[in-house]
N, C-alpha and C. Protein backbone atom coordinates (compact mmCIF):
# COMPACT_ATOMS: atom_id res chain seq x y z
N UNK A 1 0.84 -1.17 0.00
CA UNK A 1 0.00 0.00 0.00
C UNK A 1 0.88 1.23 0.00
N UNK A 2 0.30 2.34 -0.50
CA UNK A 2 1.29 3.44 -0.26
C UNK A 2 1.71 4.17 0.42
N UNK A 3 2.89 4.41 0.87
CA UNK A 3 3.19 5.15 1.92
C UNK A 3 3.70 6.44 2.03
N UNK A 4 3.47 7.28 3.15
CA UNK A 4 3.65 9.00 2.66
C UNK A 4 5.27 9.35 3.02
N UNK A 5 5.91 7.75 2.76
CA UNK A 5 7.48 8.33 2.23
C UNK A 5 7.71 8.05 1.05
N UNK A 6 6.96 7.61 0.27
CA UNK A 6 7.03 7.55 -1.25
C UNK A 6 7.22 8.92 -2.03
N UNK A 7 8.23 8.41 -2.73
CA UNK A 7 8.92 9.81 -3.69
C UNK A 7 7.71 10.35 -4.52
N UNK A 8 7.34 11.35 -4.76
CA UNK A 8 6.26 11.98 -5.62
C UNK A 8 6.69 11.27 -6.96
N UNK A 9 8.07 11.28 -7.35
CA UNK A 9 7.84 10.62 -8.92
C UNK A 9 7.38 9.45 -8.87
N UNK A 10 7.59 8.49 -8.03
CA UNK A 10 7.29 6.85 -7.79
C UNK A 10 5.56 7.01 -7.66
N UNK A 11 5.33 8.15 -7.27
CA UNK A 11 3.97 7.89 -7.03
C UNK A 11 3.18 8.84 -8.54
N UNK A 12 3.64 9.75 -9.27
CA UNK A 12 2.96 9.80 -10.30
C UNK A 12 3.56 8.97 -11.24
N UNK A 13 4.47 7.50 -10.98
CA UNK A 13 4.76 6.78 -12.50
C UNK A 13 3.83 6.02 -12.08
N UNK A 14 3.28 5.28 -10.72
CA UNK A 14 2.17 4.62 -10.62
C UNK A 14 1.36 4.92 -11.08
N UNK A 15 0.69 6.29 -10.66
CA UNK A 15 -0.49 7.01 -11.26
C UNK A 15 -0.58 6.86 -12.65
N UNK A 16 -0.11 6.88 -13.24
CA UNK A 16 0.43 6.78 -14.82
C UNK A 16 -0.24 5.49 -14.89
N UNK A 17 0.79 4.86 -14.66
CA UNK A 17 0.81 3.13 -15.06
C UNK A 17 -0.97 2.91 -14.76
N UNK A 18 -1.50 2.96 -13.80
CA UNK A 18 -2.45 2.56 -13.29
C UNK A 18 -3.30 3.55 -14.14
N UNK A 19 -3.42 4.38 -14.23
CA UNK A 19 -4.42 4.80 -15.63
C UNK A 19 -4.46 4.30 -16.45
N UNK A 20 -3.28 4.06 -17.34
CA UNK A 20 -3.28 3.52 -18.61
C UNK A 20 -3.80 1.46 -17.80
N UNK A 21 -3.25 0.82 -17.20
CA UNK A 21 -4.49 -0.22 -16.75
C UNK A 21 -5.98 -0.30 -16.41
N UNK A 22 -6.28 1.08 -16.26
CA UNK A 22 -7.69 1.50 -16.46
C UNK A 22 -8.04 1.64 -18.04
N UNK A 23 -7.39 2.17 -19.09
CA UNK A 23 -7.73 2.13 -19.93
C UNK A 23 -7.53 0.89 -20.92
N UNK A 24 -6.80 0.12 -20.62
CA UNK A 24 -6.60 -1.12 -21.28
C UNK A 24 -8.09 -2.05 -20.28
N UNK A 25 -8.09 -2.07 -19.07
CA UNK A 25 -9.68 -2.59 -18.71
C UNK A 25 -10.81 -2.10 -19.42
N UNK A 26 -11.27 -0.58 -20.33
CA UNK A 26 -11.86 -0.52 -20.23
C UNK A 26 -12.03 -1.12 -21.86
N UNK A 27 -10.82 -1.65 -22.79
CA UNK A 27 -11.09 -2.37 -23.84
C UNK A 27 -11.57 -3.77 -24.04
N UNK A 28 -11.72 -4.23 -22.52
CA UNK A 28 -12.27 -5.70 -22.16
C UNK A 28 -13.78 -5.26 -22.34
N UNK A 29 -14.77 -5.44 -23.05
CA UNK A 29 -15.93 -4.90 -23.18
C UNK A 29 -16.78 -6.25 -23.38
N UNK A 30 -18.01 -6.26 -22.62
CA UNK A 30 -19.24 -7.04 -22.74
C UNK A 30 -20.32 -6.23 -23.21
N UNK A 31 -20.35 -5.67 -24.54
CA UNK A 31 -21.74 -4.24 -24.90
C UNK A 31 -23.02 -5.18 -24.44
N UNK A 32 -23.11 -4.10 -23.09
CA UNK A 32 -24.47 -4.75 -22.93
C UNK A 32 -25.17 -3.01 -22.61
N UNK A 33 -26.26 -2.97 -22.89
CA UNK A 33 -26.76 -1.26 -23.08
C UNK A 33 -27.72 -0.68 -22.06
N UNK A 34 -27.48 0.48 -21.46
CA UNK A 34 -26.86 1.56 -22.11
C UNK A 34 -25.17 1.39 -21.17
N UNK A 35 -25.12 0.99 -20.61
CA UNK A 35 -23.65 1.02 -19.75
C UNK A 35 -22.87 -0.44 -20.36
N UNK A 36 -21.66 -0.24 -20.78
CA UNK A 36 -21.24 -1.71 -21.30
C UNK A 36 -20.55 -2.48 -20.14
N UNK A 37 -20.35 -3.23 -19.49
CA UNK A 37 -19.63 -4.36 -18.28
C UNK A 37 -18.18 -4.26 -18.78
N UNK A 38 -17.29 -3.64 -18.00
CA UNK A 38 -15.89 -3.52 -18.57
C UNK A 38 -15.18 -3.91 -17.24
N UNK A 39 -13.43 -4.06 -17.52
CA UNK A 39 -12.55 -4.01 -16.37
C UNK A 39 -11.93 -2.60 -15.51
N UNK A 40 -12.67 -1.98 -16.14
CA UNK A 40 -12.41 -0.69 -15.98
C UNK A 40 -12.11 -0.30 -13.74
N UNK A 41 -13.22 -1.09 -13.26
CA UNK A 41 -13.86 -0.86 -11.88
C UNK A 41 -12.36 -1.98 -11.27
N UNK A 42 -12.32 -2.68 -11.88
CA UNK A 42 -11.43 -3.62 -11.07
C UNK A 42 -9.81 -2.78 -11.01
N UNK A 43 -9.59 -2.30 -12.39
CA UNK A 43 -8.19 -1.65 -11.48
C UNK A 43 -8.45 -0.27 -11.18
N UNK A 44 -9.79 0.34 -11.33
CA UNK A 44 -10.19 1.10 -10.09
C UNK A 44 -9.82 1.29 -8.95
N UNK A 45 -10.27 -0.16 -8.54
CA UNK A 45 -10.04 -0.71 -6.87
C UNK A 45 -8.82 -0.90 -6.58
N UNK A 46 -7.77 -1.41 -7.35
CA UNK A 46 -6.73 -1.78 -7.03
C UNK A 46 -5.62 -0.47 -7.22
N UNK A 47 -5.77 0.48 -7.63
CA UNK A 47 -5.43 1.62 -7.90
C UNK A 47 -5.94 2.59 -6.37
N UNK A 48 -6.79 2.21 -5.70
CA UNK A 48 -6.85 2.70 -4.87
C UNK A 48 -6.56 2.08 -3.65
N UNK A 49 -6.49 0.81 -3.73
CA UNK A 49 -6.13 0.01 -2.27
C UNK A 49 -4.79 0.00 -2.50
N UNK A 50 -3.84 -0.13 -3.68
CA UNK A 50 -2.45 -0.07 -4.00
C UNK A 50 -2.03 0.97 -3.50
N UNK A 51 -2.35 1.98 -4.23
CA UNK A 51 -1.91 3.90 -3.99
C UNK A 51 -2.08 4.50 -3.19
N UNK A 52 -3.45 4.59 -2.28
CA UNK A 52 -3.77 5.26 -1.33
C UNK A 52 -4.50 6.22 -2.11
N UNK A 53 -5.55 6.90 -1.12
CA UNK A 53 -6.16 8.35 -1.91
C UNK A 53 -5.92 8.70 -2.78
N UNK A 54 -5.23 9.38 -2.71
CA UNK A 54 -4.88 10.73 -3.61
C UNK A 54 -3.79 9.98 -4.85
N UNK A 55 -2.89 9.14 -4.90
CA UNK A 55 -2.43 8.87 -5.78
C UNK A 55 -3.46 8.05 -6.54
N UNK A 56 -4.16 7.27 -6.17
CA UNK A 56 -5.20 6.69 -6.74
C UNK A 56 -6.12 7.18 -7.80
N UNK A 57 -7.02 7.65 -6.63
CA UNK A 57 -7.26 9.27 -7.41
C UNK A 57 -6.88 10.10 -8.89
N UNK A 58 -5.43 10.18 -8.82
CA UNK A 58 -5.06 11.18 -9.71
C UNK A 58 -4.72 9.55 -10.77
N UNK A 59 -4.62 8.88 -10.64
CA UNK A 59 -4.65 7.68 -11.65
C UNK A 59 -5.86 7.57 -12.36
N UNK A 60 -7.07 7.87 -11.85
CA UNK A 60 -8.44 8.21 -12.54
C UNK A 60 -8.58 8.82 -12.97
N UNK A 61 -7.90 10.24 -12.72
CA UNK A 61 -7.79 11.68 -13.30
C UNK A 61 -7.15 11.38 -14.69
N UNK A 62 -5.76 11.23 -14.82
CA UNK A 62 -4.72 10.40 -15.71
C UNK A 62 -5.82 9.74 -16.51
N UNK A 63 -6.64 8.91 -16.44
CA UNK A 63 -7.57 8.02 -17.33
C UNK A 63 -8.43 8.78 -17.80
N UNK A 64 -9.32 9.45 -17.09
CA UNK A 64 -10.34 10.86 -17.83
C UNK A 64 -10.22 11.73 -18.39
N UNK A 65 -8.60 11.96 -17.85
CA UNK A 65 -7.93 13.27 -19.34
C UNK A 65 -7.54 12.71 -20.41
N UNK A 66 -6.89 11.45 -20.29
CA UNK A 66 -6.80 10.92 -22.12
C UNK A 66 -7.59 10.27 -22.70
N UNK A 67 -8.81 10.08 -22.22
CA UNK A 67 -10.16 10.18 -22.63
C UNK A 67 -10.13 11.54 -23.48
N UNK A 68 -10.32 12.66 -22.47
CA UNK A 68 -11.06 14.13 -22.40
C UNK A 68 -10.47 14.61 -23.33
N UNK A 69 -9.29 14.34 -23.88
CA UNK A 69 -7.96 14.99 -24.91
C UNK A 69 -8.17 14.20 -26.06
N UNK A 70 -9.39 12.82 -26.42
CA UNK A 70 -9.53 12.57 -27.50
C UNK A 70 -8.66 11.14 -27.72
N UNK A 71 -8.15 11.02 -26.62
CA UNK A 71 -7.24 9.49 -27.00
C UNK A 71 -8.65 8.19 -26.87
N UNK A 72 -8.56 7.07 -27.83
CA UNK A 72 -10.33 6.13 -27.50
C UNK A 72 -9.66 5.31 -25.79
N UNK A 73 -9.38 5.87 -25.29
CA UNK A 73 -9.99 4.73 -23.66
C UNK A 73 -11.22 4.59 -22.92
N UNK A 74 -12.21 5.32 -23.64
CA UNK A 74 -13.40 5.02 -22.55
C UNK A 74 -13.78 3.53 -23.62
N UNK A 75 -15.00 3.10 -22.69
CA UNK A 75 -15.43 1.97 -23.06
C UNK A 75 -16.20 1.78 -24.71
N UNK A 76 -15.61 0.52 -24.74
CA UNK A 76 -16.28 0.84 -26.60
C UNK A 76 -15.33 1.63 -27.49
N UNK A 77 -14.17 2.10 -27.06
CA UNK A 77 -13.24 2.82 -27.68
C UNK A 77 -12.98 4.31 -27.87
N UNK A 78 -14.36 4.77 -27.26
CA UNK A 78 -15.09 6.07 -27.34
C UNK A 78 -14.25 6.96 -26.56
N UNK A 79 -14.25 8.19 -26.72
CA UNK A 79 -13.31 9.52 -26.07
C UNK A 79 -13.83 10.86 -26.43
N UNK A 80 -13.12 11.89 -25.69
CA UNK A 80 -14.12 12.93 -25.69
C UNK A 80 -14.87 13.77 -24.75
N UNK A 81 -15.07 14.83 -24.43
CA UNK A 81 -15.79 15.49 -23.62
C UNK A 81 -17.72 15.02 -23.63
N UNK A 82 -17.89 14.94 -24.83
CA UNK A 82 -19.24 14.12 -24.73
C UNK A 82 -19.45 13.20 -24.26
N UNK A 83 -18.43 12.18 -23.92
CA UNK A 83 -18.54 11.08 -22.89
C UNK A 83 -18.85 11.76 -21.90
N UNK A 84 -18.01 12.56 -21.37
CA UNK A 84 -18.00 12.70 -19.98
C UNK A 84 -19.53 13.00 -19.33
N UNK A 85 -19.70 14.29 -20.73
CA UNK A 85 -21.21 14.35 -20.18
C UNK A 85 -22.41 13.88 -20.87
N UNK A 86 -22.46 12.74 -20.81
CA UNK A 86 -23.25 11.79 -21.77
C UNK A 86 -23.53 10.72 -20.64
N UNK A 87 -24.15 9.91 -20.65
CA UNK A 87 -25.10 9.09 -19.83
C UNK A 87 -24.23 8.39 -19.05
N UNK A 88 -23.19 7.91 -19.54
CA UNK A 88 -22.14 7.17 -18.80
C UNK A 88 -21.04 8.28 -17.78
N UNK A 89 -21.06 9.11 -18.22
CA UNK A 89 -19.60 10.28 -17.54
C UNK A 89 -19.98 10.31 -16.15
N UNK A 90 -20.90 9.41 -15.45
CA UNK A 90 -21.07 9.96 -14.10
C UNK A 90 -20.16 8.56 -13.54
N UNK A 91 -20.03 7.37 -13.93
CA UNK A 91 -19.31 6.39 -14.01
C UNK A 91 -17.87 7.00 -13.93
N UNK A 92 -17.59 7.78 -14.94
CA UNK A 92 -15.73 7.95 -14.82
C UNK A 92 -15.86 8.93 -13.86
N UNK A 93 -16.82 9.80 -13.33
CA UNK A 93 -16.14 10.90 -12.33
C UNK A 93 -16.27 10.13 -10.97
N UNK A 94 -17.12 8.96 -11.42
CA UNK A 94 -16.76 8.35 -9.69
C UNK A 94 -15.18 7.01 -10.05
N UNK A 95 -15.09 6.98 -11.05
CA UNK A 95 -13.76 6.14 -10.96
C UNK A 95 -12.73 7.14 -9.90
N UNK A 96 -12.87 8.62 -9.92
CA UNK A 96 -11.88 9.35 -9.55
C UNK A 96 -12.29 9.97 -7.96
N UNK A 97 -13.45 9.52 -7.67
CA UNK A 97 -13.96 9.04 -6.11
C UNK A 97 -14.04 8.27 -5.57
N UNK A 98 -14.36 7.16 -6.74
CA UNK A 98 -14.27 5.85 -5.76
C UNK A 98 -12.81 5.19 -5.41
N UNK A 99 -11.73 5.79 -6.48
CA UNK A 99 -10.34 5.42 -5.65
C UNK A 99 -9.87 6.01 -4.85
N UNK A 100 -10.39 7.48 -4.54
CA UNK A 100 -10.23 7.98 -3.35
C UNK A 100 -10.70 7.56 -2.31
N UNK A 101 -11.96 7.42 -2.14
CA UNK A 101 -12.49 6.73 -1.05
C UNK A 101 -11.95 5.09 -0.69
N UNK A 102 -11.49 4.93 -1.56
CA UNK A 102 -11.13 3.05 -1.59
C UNK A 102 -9.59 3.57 -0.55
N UNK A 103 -8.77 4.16 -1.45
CA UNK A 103 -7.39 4.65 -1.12
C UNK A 103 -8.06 5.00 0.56
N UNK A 104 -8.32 6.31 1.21
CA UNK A 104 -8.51 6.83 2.22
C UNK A 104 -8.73 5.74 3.50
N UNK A 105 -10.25 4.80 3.14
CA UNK A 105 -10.29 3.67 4.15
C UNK A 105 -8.91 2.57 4.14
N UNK A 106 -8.53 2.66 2.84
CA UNK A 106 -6.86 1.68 2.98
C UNK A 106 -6.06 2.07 3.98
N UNK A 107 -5.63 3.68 3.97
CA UNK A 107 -5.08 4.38 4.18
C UNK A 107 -5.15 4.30 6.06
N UNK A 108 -6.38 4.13 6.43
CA UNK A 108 -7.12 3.89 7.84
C UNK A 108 -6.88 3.29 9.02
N UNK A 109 -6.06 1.48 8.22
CA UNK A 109 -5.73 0.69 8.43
C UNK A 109 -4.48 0.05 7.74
N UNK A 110 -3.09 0.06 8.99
CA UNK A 110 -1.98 0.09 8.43
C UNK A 110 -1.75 -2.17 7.66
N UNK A 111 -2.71 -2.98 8.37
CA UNK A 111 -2.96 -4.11 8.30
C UNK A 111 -4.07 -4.44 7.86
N UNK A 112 -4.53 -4.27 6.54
CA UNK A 112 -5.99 -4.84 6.39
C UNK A 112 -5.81 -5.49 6.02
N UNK A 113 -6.42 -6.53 6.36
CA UNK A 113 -6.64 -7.61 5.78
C UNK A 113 -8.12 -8.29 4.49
N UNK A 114 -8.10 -9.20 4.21
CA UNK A 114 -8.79 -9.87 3.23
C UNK A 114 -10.45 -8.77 3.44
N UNK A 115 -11.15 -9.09 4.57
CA UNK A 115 -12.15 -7.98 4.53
C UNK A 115 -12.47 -6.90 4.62
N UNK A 116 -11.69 -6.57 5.18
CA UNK A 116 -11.69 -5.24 5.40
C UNK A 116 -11.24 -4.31 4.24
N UNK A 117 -10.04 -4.84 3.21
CA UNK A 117 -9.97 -4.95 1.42
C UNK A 117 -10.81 -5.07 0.99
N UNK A 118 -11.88 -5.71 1.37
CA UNK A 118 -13.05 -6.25 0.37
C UNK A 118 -14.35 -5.23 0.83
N UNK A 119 -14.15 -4.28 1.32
CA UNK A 119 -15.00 -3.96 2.55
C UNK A 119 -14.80 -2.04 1.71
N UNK A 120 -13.64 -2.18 1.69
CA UNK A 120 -12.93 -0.87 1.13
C UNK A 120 -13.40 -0.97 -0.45
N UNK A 121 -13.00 -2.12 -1.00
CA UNK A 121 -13.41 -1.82 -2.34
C UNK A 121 -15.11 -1.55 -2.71
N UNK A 122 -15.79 -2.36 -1.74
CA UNK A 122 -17.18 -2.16 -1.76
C UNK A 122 -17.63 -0.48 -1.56
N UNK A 123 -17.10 -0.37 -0.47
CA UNK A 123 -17.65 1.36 -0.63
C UNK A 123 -17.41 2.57 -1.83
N UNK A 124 -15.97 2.42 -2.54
CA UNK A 124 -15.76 2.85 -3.16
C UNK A 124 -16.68 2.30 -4.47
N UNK A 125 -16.98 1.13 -4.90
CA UNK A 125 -18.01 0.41 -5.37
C UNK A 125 -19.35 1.46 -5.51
N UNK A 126 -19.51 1.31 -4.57
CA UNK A 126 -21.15 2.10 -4.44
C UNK A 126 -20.59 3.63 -4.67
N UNK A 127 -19.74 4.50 -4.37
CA UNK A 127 -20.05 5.31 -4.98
C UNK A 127 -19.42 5.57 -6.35
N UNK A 128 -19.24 4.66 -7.02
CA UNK A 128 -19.39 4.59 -8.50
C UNK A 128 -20.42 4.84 -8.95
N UNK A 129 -21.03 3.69 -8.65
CA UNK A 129 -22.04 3.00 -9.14
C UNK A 129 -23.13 4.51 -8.73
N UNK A 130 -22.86 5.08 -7.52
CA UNK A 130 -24.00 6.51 -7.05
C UNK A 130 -24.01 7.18 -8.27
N UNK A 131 -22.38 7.36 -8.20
CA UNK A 131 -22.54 8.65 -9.00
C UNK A 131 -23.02 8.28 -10.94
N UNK A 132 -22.76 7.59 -11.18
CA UNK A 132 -22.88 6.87 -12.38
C UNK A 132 -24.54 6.52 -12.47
N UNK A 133 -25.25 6.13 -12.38
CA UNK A 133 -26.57 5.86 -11.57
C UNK A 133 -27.00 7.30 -11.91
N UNK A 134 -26.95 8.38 -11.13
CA UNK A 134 -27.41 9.91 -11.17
C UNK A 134 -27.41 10.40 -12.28
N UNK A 135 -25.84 10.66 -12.52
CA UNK A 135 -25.98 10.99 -14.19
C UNK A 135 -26.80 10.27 -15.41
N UNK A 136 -27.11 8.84 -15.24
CA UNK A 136 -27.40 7.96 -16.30
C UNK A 136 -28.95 8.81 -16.02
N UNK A 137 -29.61 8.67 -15.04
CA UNK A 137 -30.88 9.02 -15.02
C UNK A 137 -31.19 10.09 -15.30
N UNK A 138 -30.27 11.37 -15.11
CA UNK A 138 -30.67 12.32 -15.66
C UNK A 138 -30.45 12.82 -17.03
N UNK A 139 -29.49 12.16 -17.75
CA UNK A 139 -29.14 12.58 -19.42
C UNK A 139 -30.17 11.74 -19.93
N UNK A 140 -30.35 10.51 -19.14
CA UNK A 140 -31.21 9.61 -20.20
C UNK A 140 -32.73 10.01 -20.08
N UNK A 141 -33.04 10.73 -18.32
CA UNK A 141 -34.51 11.04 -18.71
C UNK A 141 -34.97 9.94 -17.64
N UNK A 142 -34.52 8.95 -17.14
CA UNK A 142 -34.80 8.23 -17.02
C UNK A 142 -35.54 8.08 -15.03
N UNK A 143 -36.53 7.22 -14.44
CA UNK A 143 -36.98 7.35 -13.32
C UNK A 143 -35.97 6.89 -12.47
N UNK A 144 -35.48 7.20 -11.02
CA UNK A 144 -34.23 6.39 -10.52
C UNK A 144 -34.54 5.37 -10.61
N UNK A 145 -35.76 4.83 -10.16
CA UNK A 145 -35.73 2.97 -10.03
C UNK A 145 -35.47 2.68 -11.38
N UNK A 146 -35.78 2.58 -12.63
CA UNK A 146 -35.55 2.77 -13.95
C UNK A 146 -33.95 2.19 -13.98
N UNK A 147 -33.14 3.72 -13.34
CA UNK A 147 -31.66 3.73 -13.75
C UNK A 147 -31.05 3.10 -13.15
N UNK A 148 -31.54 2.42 -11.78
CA UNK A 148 -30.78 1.42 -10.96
C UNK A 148 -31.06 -0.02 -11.55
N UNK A 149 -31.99 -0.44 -12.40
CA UNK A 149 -32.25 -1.36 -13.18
C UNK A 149 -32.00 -1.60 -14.27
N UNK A 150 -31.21 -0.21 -14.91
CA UNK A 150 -30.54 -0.62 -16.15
C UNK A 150 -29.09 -0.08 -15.60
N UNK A 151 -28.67 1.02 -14.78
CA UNK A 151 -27.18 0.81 -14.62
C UNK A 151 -26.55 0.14 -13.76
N UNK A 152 -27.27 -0.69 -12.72
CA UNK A 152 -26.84 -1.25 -11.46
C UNK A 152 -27.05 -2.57 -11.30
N UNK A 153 -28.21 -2.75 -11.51
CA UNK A 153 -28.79 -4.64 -11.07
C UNK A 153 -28.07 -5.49 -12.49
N UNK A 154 -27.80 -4.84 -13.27
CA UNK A 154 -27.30 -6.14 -14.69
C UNK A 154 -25.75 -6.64 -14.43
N UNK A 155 -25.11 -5.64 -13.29
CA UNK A 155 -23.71 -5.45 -12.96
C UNK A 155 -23.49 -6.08 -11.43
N UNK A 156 -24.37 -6.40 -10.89
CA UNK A 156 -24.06 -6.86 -9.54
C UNK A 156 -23.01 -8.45 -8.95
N UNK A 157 -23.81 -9.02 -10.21
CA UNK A 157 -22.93 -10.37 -9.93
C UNK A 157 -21.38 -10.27 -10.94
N UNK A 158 -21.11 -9.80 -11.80
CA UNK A 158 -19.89 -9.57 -12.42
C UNK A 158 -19.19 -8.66 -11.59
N UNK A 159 -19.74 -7.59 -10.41
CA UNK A 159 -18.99 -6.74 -10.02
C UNK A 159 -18.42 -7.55 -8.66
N UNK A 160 -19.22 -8.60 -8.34
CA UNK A 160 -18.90 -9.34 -7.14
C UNK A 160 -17.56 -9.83 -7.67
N UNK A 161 -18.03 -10.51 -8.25
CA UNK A 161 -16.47 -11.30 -8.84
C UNK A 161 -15.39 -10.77 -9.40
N UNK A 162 -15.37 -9.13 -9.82
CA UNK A 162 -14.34 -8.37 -10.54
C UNK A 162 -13.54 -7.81 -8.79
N UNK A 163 -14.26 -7.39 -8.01
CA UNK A 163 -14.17 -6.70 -6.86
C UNK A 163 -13.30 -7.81 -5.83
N UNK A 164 -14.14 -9.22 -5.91
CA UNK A 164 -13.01 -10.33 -4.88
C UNK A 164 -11.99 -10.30 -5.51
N UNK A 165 -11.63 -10.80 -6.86
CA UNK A 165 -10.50 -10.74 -7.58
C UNK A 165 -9.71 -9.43 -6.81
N UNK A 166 -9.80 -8.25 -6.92
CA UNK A 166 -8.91 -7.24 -6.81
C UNK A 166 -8.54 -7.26 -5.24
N UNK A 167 -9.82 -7.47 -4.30
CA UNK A 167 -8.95 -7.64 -3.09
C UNK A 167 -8.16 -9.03 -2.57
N UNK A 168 -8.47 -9.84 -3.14
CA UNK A 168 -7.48 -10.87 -3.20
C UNK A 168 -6.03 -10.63 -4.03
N UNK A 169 -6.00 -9.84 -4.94
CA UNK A 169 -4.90 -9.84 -5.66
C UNK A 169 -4.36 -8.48 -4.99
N UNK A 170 -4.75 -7.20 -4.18
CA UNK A 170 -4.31 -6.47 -3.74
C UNK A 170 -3.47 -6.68 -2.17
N UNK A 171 -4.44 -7.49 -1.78
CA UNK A 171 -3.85 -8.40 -0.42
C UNK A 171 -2.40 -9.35 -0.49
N UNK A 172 -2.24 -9.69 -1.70
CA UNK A 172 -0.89 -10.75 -2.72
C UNK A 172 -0.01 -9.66 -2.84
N UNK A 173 -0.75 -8.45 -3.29
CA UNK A 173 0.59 -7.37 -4.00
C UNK A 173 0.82 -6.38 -2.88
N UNK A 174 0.06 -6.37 -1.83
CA UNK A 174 0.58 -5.13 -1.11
C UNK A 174 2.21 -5.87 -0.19
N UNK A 175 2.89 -4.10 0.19
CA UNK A 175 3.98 -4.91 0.42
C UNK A 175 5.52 -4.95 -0.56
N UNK A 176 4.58 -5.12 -1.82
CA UNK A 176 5.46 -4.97 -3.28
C UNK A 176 5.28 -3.72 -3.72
N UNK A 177 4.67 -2.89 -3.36
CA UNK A 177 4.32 -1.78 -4.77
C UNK A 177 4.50 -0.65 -3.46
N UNK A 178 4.99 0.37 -3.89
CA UNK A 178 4.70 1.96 -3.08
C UNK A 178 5.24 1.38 -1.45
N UNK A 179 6.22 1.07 -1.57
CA UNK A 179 6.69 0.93 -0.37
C UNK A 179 7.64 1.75 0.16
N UNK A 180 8.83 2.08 -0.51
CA UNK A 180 9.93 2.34 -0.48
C UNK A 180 9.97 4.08 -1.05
């Protein structure tokens, strides 16, 4: 996990790295509509239980600007400021909350273990999924129960299993990464 003796460059080449693994997740695509099922959320999580807050964080940032600058990393290949504010953009502005919040509760606990990882990624989870959810309902028009039934319930059991994966594999890697 990261620690606040980590050199600022070590911690924006992570940031880096871990964006661009956000954007290579988000070319793993299942088009299912209007939100497509990507890997995008999984090194989300791990970007924030790895990094801590704020480096985390700015690894989401890193992913939404070369989006925002026209490079294709959003899902489906798509890029652009119209993503952002288009039915899905409430999804990437919580990628860049929910690794904060993931990072911060990491951050909490100098020993977490397996649940309390799994516990962290969940919250940050939900407010993805909040903020993503809000926006979908309001560009699309749509009633909340509506938008929690087309952006939330089709994603629950793939997000279970994208989410154990990462705290199991973050629990393996911490230790190794942002230590030093």
């Amino acid at each position: 996990m990261y620690s606040s003796k980590s050199s600022p460059l070590r911690s924006m080449v992570y940031s880096s790295m871990f964006g661009a693994l956000t954007a290579i997740g988000a070319f793993i695509v299942i088009p299912l509509q209007p939100i497509p099922f990507t890997l995008q959320t999984f090194f989300t999580a791990i970007a924030g239980t790895l990094l801590g807050g704020y480096a985390g964080a700015m690894s989401q940032v890193v992913y939404v600007l070369l989006g925002c600058i026209g490079l294709p990393v959003f899902a489906g290949g798509k890029a652009g400021l119209g993503v952002l504010f288009g039915p899905t953009g409430g999804y990437l502005i919580g990628f860049i909350v929910g690794a904060y919040v993931i990072g911060r509760i990491m951050e909490a606990r100098k020993q977490a273990g397996l649940m309390y990882t799994a516990m962290a990624i969940l919250a940050g989870n939900v407010v993805i999924y909040t903020l993503g959810t809000l926006q979908l309902a309001f560009i699309a028009q749509l009633a909340p129960v509506k938008a929690i039934l087309v952006g939330v319930l089709p994603f629950i059991i793939p997000e279970a299993i994208k989410l154990s994966a990462a705290a199991m594999l973050t629990v393996r890697l911490r230790g190794r990464i942002m230590t030093k």
